[in-house]
N, C-alpha and C. Protein backbone atom coordinates (compact mmCIF):
# COMPACT_ATOMS: atom_id res chain seq x y z
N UNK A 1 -65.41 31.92 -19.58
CA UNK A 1 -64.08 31.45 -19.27
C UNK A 1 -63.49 30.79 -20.51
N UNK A 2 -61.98 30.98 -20.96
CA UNK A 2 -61.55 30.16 -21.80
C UNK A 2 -60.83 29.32 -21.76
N UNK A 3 -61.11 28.09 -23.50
CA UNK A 3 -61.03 26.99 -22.91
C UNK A 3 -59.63 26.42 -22.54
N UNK A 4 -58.28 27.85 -22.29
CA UNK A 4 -57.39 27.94 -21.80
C UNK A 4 -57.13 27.35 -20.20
N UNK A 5 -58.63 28.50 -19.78
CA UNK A 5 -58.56 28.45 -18.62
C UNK A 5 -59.18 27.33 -17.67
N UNK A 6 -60.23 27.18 -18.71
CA UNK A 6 -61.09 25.32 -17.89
C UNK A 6 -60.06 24.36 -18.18
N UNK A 7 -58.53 24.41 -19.17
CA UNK A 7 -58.03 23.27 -19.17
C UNK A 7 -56.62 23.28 -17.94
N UNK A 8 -56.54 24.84 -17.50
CA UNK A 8 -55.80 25.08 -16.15
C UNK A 8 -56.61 24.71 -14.95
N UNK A 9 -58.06 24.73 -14.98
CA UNK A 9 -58.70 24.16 -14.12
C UNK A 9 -58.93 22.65 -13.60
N UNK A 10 -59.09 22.55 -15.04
CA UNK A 10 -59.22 21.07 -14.91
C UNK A 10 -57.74 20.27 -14.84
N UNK A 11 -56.92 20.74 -14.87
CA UNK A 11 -55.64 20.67 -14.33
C UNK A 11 -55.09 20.38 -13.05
N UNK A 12 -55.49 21.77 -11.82
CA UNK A 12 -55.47 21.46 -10.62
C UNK A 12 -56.27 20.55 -10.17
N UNK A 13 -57.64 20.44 -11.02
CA UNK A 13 -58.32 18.98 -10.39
C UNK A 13 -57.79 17.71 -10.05
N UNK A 14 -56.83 17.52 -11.03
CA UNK A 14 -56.86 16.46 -11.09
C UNK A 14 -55.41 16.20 -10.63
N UNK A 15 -54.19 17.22 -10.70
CA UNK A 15 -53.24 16.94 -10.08
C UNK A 15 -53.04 17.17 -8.35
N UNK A 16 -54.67 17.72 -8.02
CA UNK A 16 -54.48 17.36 -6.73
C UNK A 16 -54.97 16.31 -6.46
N UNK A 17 -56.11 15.39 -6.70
CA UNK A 17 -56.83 14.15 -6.53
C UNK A 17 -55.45 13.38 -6.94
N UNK A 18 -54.08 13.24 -7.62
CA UNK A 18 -53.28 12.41 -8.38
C UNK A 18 -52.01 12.44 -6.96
N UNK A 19 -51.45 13.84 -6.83
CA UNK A 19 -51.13 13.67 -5.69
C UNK A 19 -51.49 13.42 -4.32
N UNK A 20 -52.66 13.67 -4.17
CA UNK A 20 -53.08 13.46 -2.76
C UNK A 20 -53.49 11.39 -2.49
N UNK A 21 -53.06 11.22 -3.36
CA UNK A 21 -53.77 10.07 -3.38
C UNK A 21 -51.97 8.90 -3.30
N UNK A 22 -51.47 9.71 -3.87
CA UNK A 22 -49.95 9.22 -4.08
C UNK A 22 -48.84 9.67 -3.28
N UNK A 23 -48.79 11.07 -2.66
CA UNK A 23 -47.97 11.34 -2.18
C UNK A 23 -48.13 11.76 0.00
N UNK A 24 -49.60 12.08 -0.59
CA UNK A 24 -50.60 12.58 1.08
C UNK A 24 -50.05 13.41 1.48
N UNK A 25 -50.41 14.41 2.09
CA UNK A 25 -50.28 15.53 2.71
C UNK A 25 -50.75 17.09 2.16
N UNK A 26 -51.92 17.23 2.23
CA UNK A 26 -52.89 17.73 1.44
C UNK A 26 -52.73 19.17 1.84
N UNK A 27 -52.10 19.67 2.15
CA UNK A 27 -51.77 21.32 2.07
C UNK A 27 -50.27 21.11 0.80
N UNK A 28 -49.63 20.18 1.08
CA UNK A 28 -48.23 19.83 0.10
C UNK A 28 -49.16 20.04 -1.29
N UNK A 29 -50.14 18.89 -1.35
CA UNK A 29 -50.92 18.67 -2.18
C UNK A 29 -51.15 19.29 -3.43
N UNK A 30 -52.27 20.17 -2.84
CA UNK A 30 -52.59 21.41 -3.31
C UNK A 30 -52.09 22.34 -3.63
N UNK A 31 -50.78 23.01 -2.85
CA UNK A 31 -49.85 23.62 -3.14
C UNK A 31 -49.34 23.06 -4.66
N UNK A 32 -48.75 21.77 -4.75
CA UNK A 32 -48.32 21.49 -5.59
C UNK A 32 -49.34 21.63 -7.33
N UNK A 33 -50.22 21.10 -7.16
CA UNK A 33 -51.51 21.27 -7.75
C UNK A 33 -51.50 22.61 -8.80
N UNK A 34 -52.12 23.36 -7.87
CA UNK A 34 -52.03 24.75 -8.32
C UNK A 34 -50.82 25.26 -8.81
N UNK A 35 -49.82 25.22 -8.02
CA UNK A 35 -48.58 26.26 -8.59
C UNK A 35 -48.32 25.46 -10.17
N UNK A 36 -48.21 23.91 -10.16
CA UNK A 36 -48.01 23.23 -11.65
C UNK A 36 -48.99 23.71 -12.69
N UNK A 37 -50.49 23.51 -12.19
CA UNK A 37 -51.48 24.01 -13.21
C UNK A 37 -51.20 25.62 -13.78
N UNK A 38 -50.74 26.41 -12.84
CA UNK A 38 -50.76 27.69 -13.41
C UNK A 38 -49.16 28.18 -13.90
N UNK A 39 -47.99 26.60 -13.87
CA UNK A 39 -47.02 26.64 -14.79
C UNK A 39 -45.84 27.10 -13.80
N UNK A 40 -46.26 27.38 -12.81
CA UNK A 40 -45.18 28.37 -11.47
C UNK A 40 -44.41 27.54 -10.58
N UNK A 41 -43.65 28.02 -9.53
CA UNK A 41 -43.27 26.87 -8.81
C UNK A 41 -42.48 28.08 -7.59
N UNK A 42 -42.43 27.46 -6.76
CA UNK A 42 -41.45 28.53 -5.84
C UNK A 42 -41.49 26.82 -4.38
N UNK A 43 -40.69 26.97 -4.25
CA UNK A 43 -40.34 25.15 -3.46
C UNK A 43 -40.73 25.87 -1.91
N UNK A 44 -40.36 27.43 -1.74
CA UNK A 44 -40.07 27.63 0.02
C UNK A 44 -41.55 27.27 0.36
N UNK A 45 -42.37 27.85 -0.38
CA UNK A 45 -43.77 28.24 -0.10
C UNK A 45 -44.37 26.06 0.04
N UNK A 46 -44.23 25.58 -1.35
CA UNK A 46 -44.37 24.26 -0.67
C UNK A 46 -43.79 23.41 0.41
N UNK A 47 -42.31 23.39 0.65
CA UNK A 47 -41.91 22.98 2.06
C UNK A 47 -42.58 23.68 3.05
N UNK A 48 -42.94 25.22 3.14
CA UNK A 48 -43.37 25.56 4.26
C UNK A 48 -45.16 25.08 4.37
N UNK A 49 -45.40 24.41 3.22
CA UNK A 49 -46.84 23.37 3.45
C UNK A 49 -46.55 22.32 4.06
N UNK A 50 -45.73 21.97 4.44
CA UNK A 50 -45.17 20.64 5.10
C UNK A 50 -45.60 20.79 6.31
N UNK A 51 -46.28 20.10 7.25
CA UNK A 51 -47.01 19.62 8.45
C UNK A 51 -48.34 20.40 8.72
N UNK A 52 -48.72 20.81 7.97
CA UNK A 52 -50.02 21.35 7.81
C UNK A 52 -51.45 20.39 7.38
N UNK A 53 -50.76 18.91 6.85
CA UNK A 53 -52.08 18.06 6.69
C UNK A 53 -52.81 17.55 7.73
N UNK A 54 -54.13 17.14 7.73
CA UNK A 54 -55.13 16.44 8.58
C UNK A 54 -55.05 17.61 9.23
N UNK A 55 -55.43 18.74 9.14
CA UNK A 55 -55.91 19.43 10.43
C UNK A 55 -54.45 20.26 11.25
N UNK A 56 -53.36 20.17 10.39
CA UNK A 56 -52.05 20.64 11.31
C UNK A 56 -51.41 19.39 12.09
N UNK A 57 -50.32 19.05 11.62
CA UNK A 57 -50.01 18.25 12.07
C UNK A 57 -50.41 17.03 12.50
N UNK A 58 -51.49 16.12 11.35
CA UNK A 58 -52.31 15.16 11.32
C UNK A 58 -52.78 15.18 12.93
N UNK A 59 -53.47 16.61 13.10
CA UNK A 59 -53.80 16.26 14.68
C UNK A 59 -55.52 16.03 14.31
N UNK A 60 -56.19 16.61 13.20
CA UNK A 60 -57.47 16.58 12.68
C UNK A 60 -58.05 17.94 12.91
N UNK A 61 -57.90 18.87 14.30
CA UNK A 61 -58.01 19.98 15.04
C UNK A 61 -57.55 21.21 14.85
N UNK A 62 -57.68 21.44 13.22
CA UNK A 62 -57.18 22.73 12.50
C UNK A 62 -57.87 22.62 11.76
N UNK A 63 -57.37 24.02 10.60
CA UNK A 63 -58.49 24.14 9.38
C UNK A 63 -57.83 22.85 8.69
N UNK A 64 -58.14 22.65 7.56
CA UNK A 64 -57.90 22.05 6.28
C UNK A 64 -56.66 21.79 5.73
N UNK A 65 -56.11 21.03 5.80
CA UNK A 65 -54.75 21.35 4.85
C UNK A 65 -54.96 21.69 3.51
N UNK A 66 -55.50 21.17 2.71
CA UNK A 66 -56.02 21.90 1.36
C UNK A 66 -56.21 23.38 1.41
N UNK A 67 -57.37 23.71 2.25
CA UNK A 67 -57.53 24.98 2.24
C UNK A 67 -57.01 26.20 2.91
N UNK A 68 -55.70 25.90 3.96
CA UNK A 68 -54.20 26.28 4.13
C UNK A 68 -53.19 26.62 3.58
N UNK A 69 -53.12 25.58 2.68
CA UNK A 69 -52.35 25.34 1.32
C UNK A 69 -52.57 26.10 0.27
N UNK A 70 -53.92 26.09 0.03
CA UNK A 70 -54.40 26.71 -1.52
C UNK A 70 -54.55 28.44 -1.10
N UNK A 71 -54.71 28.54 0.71
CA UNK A 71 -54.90 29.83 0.90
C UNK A 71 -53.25 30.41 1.04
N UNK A 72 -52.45 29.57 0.95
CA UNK A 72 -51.08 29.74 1.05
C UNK A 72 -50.17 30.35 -0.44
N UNK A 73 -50.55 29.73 -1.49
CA UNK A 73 -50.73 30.06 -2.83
C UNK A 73 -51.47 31.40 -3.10
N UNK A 74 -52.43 32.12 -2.60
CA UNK A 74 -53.12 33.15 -2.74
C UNK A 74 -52.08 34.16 -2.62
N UNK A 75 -52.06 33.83 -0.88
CA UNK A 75 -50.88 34.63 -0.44
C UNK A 75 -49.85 35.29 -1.15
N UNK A 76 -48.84 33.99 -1.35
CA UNK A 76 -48.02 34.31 -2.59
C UNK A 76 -48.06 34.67 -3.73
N UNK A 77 -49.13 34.63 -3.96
CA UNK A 77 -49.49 35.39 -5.26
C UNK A 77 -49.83 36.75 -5.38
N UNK A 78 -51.12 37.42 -4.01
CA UNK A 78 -51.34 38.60 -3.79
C UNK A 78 -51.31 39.10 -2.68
N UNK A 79 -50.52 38.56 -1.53
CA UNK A 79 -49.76 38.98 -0.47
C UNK A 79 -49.30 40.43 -0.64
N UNK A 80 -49.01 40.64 0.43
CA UNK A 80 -47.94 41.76 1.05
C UNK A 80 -46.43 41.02 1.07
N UNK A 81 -45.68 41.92 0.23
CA UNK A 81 -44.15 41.98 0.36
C UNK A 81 -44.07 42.16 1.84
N UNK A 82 -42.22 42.28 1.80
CA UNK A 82 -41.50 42.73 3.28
C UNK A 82 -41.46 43.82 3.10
N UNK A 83 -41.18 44.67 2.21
CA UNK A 83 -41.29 46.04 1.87
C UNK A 83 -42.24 46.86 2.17
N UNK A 84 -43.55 45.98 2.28
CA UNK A 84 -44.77 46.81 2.40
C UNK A 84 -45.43 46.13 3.91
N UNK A 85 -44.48 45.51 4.53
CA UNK A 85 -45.35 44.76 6.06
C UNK A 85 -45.64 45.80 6.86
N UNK A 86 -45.35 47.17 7.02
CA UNK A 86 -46.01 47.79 7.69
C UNK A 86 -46.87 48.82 7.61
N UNK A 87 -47.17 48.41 5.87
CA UNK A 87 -48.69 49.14 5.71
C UNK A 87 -50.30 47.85 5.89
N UNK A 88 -50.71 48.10 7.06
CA UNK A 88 -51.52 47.56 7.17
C UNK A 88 -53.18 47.11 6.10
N UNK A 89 -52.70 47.92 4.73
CA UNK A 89 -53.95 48.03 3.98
C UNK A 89 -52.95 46.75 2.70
N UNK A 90 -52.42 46.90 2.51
CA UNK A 90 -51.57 45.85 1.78
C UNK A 90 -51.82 44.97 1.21
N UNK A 91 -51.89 43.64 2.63
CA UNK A 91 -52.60 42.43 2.55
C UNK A 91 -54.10 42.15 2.36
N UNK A 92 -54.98 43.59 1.61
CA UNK A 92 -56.30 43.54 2.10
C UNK A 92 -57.06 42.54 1.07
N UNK A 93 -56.63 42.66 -0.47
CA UNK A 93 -56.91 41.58 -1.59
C UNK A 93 -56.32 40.07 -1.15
N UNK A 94 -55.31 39.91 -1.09
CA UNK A 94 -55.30 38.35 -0.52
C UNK A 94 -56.25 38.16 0.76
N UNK A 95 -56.53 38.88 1.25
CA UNK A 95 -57.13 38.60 3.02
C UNK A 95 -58.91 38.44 2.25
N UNK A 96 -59.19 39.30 1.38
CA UNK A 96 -60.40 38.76 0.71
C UNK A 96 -60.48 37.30 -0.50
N UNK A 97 -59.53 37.60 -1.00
CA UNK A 97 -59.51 36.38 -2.13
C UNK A 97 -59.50 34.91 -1.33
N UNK A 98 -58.34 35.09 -0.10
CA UNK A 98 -58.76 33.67 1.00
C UNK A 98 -60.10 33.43 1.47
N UNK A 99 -60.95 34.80 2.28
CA UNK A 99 -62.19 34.39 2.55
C UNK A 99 -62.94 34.18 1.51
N UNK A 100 -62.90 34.28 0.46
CA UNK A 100 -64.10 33.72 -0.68
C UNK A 100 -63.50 32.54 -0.77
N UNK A 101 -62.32 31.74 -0.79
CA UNK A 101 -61.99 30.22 -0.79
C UNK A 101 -62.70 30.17 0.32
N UNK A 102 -62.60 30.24 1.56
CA UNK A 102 -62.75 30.06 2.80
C UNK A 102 -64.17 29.63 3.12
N UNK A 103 -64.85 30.79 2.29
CA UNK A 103 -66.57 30.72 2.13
C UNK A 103 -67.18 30.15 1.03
N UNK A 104 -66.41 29.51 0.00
CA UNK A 104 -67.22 28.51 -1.00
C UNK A 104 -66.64 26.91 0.02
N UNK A 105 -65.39 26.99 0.15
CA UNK A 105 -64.97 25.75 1.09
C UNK A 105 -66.11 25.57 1.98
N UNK A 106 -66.16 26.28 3.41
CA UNK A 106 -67.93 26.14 3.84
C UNK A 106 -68.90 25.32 3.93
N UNK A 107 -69.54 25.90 2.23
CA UNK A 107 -70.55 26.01 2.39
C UNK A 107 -70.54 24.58 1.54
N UNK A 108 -69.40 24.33 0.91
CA UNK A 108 -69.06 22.87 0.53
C UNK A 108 -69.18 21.94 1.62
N UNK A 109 -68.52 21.77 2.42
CA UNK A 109 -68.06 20.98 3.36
C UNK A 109 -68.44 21.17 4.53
N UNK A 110 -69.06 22.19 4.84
CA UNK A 110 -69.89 22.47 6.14
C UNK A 110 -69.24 23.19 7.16
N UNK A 111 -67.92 23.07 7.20
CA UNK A 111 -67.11 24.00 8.21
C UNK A 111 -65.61 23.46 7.81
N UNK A 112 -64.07 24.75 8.37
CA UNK A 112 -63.22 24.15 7.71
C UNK A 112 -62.01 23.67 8.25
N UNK A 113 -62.83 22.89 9.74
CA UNK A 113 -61.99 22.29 10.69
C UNK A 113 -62.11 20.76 9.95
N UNK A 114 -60.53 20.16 10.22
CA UNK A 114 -60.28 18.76 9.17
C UNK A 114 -61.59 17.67 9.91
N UNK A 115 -61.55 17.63 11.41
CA UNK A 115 -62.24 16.66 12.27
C UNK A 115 -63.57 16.61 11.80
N UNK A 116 -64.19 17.72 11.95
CA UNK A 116 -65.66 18.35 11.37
C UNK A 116 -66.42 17.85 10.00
N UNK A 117 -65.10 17.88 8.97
CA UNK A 117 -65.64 17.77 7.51
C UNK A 117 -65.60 15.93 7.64
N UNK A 118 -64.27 15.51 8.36
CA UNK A 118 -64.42 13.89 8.37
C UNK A 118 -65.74 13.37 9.15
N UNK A 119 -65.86 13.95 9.79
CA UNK A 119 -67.14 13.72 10.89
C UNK A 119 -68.61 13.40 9.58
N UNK A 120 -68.53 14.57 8.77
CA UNK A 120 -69.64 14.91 7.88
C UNK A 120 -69.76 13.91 6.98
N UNK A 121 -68.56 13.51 6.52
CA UNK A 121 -68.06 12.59 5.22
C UNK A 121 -67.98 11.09 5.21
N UNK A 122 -67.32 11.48 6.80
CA UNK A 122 -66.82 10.09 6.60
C UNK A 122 -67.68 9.23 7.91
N UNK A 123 -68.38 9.78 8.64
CA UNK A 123 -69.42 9.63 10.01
C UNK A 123 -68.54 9.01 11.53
N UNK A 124 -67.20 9.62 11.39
CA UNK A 124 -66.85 9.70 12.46
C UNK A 124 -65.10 10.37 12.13
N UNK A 125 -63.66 10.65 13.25
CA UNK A 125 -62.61 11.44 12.97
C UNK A 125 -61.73 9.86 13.41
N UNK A 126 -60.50 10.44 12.66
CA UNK A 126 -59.71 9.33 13.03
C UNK A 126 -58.59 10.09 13.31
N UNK A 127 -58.00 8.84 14.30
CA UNK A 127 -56.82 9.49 14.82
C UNK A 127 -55.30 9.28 14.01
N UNK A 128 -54.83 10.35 13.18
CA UNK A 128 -53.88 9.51 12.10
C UNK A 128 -52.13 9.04 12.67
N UNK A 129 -52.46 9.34 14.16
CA UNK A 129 -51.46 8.78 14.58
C UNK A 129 -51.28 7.20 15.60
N UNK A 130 -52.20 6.38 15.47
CA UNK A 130 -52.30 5.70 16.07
C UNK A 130 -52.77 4.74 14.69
N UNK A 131 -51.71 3.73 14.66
CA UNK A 131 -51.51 2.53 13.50
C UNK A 131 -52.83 1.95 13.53
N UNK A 132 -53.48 1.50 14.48
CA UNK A 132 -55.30 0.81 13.94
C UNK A 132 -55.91 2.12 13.26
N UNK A 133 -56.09 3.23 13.99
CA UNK A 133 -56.75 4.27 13.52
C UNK A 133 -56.32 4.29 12.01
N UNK A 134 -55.61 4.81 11.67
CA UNK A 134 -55.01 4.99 10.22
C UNK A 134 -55.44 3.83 9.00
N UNK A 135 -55.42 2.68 9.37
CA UNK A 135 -55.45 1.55 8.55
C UNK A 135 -57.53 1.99 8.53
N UNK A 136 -57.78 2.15 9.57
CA UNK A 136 -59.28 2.20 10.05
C UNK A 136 -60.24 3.59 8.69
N UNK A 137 -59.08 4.14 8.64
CA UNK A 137 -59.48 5.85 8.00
C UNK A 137 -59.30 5.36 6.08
N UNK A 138 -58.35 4.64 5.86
CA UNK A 138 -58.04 3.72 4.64
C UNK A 138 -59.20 3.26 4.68
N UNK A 139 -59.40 2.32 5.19
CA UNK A 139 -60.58 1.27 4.93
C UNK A 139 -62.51 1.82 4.97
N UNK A 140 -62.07 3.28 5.53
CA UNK A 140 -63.48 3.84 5.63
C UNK A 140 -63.50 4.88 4.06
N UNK A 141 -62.60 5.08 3.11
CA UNK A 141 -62.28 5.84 2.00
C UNK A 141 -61.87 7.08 2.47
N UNK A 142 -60.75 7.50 3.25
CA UNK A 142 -60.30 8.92 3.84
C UNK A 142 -60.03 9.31 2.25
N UNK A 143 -58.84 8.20 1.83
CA UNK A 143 -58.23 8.17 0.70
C UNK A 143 -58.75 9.16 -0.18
N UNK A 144 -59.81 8.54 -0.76
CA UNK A 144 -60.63 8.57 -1.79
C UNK A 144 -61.54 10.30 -1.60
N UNK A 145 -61.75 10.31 -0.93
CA UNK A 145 -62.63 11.42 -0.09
C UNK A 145 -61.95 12.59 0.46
N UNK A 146 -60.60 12.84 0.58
CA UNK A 146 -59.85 13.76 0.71
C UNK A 146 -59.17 14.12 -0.40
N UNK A 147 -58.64 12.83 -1.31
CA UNK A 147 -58.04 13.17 -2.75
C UNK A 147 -59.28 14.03 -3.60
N UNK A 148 -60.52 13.59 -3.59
CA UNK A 148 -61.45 14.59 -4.49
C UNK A 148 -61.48 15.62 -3.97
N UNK A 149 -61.43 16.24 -2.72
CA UNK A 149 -61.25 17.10 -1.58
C UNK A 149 -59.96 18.09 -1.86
N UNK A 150 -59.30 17.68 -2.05
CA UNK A 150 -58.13 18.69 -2.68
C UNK A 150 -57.88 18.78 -3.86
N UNK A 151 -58.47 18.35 -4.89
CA UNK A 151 -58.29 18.63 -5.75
C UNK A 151 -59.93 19.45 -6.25
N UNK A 152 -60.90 19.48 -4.96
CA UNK A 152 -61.85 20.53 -5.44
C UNK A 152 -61.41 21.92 -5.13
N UNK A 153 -60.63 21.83 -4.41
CA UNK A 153 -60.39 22.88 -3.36
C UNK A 153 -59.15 23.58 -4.24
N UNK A 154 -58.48 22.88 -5.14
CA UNK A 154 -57.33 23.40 -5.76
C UNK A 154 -57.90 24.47 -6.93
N UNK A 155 -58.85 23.49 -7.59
CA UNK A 155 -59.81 24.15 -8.56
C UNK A 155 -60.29 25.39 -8.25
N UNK A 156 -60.76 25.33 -7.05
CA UNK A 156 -61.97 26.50 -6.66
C UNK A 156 -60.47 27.64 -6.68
N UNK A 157 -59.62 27.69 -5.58
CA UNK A 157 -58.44 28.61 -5.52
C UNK A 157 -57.68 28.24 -6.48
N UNK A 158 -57.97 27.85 -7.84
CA UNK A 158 -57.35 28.29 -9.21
C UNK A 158 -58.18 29.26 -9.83
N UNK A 159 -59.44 29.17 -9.37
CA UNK A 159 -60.37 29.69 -10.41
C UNK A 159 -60.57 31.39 -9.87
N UNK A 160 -60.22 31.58 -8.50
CA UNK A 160 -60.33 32.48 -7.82
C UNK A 160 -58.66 33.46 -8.17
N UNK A 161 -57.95 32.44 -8.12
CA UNK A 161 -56.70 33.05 -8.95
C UNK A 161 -56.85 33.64 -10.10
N UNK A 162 -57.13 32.69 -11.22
CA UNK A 162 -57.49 33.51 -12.16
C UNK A 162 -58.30 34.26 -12.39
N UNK A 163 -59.36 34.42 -11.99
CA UNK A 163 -60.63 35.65 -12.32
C UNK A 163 -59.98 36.91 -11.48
N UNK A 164 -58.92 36.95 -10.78
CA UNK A 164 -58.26 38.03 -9.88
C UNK A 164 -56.90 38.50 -10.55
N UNK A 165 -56.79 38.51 -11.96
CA UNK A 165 -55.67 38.80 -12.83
C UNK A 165 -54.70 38.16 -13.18
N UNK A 166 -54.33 37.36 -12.59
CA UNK A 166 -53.32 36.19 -12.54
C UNK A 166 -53.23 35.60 -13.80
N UNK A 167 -52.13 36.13 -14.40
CA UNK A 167 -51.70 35.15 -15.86
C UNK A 167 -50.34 34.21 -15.60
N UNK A 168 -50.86 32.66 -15.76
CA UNK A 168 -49.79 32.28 -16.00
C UNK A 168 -48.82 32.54 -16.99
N UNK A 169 -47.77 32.17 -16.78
CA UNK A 169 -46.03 32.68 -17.48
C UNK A 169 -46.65 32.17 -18.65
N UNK A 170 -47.00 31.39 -19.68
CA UNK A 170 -47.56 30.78 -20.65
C UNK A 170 -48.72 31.50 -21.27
N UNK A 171 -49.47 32.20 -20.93
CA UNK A 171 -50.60 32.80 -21.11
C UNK A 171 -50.48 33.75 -21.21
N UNK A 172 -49.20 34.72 -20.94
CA UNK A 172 -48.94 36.31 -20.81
C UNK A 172 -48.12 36.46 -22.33
């Protein structure tokens, strides 16, 4: 890898641990993360990360917002157009490039429901809508432990970006 590309890596690392820690909402996060590290930007794709943290709608009881997010970025990157939505073979490279996030996420974190990984991490789920709970999830390091959390997760679906052709605008 070059040392182009470990310094785009080490990029999303850290601007997702920077935002997630400052702004919260860890599909936003990550989104943001990645599209900056690899120099890009498209805003619909991050607003439409909007209520996707803690599990979907801070309910905890979804996948990941990180790994929503970062699989959201794939998308847009090697998605299926509208042009091509009704060839069903299309979407078949993004639909793999997500499950290899999907399956290093995993085998990281153990499974990629939000409740599950807090369960693992943090030794119990909090409820982020109920004001004790929340202050409770602070004080146990959610913080701390979800910010490294998306910004591993940004890395991994940067790195999966790039080894899949992807040149940033800067790099081409």
């Amino acid at each position: 890898m070059s040392n182009t590309n470990k310094e785009v890596l080490e990029k999303a690392f850290a601007l997702g641990k920077k935002y997630e820690q400052e702004c919260t909402g860890c599909a936003q996060t990550a989104i943001a993360a990645i599209f900056e590290a690899l120099g890009i930007w498209n805003d619909d794709v991050f607003k439409a990360g909007s209520g996707l943290a803690d599990g979907l709608g801070l309910t905890g009881d979804g996948s990941c917002g990180a790994l929503v997010g970062s699989s959201m970025v794939i998308g847009y990157l090697f998605g299926r157009s509208r042009e091509d939505f009704k060839d069903m073979y299309k979407p078949m490279k993004s639909y793999a490039l997500v499950k290899k996030l999907h399956d290093k996420y995993v085998k990281q974190y153990g499974s990629c429901r939000c409740y599950d990984v807090q369960e693992k991490s943090l030794g119990r789920t909090f409820n982020l809508w109920d004001a004790d709970e929340m202050k409770e999830a602070f004080k146990s390091g959610m913080m701390d432990h979800c910010s490294t959390l998306v910004g591993n997760v940004a890395k991994i679906a940067t790195k999966i970006i790039l080894r899949n052709g992807y040149k940033p605008p800067e790099m081409v």
